[in-house]
Protein backbone atom coordinates (compact mmCIF):
# COMPACT_ATOMS: atom_id res chain seq x y z
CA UNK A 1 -31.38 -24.38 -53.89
CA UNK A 2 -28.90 -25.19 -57.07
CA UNK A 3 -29.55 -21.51 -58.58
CA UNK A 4 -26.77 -19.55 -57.85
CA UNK A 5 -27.22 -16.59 -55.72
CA UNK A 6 -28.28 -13.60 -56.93
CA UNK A 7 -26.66 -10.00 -55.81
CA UNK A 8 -28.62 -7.15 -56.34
CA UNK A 9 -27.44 -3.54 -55.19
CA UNK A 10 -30.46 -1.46 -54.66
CA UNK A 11 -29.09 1.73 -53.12
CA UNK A 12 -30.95 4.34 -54.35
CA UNK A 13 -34.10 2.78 -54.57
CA UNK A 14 -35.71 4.75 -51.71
CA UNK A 15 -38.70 6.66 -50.87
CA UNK A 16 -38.94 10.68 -51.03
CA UNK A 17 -38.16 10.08 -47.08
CA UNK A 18 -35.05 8.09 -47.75
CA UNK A 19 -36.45 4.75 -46.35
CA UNK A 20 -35.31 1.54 -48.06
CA UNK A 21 -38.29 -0.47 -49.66
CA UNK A 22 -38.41 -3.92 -49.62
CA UNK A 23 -36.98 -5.48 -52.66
CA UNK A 24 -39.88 -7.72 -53.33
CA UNK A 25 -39.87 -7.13 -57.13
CA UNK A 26 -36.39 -8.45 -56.78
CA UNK A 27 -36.80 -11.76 -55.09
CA UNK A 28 -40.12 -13.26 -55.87
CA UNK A 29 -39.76 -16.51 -53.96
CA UNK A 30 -36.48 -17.30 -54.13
CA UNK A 31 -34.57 -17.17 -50.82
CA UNK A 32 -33.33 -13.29 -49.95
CA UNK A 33 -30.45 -11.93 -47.03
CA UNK A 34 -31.20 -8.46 -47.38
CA UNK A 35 -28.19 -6.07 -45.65
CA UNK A 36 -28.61 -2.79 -44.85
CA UNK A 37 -27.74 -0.01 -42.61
CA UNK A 38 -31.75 0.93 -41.61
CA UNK A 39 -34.30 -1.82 -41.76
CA UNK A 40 -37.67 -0.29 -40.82
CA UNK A 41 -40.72 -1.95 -39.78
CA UNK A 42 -41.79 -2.08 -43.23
CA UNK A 43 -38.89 -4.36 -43.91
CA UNK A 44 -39.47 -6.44 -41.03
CA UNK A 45 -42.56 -7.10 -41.64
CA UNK A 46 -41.90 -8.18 -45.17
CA UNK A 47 -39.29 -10.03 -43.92
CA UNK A 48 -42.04 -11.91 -41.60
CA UNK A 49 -44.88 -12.35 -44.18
CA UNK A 50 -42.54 -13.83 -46.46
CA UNK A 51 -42.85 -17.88 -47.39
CA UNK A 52 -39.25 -18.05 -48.25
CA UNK A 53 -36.17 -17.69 -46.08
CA UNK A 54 -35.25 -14.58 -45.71
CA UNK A 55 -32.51 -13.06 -43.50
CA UNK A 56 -31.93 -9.68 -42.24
CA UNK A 57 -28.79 -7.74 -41.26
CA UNK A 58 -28.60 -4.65 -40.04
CA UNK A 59 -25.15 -3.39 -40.66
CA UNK A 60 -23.61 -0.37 -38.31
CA UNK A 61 -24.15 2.41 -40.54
CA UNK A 62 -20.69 3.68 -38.93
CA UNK A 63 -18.58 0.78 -40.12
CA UNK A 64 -20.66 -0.37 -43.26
CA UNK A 65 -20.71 -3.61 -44.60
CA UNK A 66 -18.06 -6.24 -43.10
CA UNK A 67 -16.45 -9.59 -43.69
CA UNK A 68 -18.79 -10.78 -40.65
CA UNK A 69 -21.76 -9.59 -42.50
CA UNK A 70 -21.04 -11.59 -45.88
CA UNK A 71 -19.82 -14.89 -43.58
CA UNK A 72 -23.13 -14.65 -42.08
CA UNK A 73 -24.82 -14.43 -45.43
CA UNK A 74 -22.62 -17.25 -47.29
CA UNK A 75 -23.05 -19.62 -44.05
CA UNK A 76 -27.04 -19.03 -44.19
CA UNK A 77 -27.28 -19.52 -47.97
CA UNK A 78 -25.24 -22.99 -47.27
CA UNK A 79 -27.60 -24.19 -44.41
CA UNK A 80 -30.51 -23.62 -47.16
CA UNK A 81 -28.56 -26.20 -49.30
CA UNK A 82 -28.43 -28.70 -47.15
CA UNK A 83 -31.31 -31.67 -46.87
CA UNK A 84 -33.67 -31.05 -44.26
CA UNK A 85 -33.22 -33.67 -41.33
CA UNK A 86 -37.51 -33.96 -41.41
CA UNK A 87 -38.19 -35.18 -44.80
């Protein structure tokens, strides 16, 4: 993974019930960390049927997003850099 990593803020792109939708248009196949403060099964399940990594983090919708969060995301996107052990 040399492409650098892309950022995309999608608030606002809800359904008329206010439920984030997955941002497959977004990602294609490219690896995709995907924080947000309600994950429903929808996005699990995308999350699951997908070929490519993909991380989710649900952040407290209280607190919002945190250092913690974006640490978890940058050490993730790292580990995807690295040559597998299995060639």
């Amino acid at each position: 993974m040399n492409r650098p990593l892309l950022l995309l803020d999608i608030d606002g792109v809800l359904s008329p019930y206010g439920t984030p939708q997955p941002p497959a248009g977004y990602t294609g196949q490219r690896p995709a960390a995907w924080i947000d403060d309600l994950h429903t099964p929808q996005a699990h399940l995308w999350a699951a049927e997908r070929t490519s990594p993909t991380l989710l983090i649900t952040a407290d919708p209280t607190i919002g997003l945190t250092r913690n969060s974006i640490d978890h995301v940058m050490a993730w996107a790292k580990a995807l850099q690295r040559p597998s052990a299995n060639p």
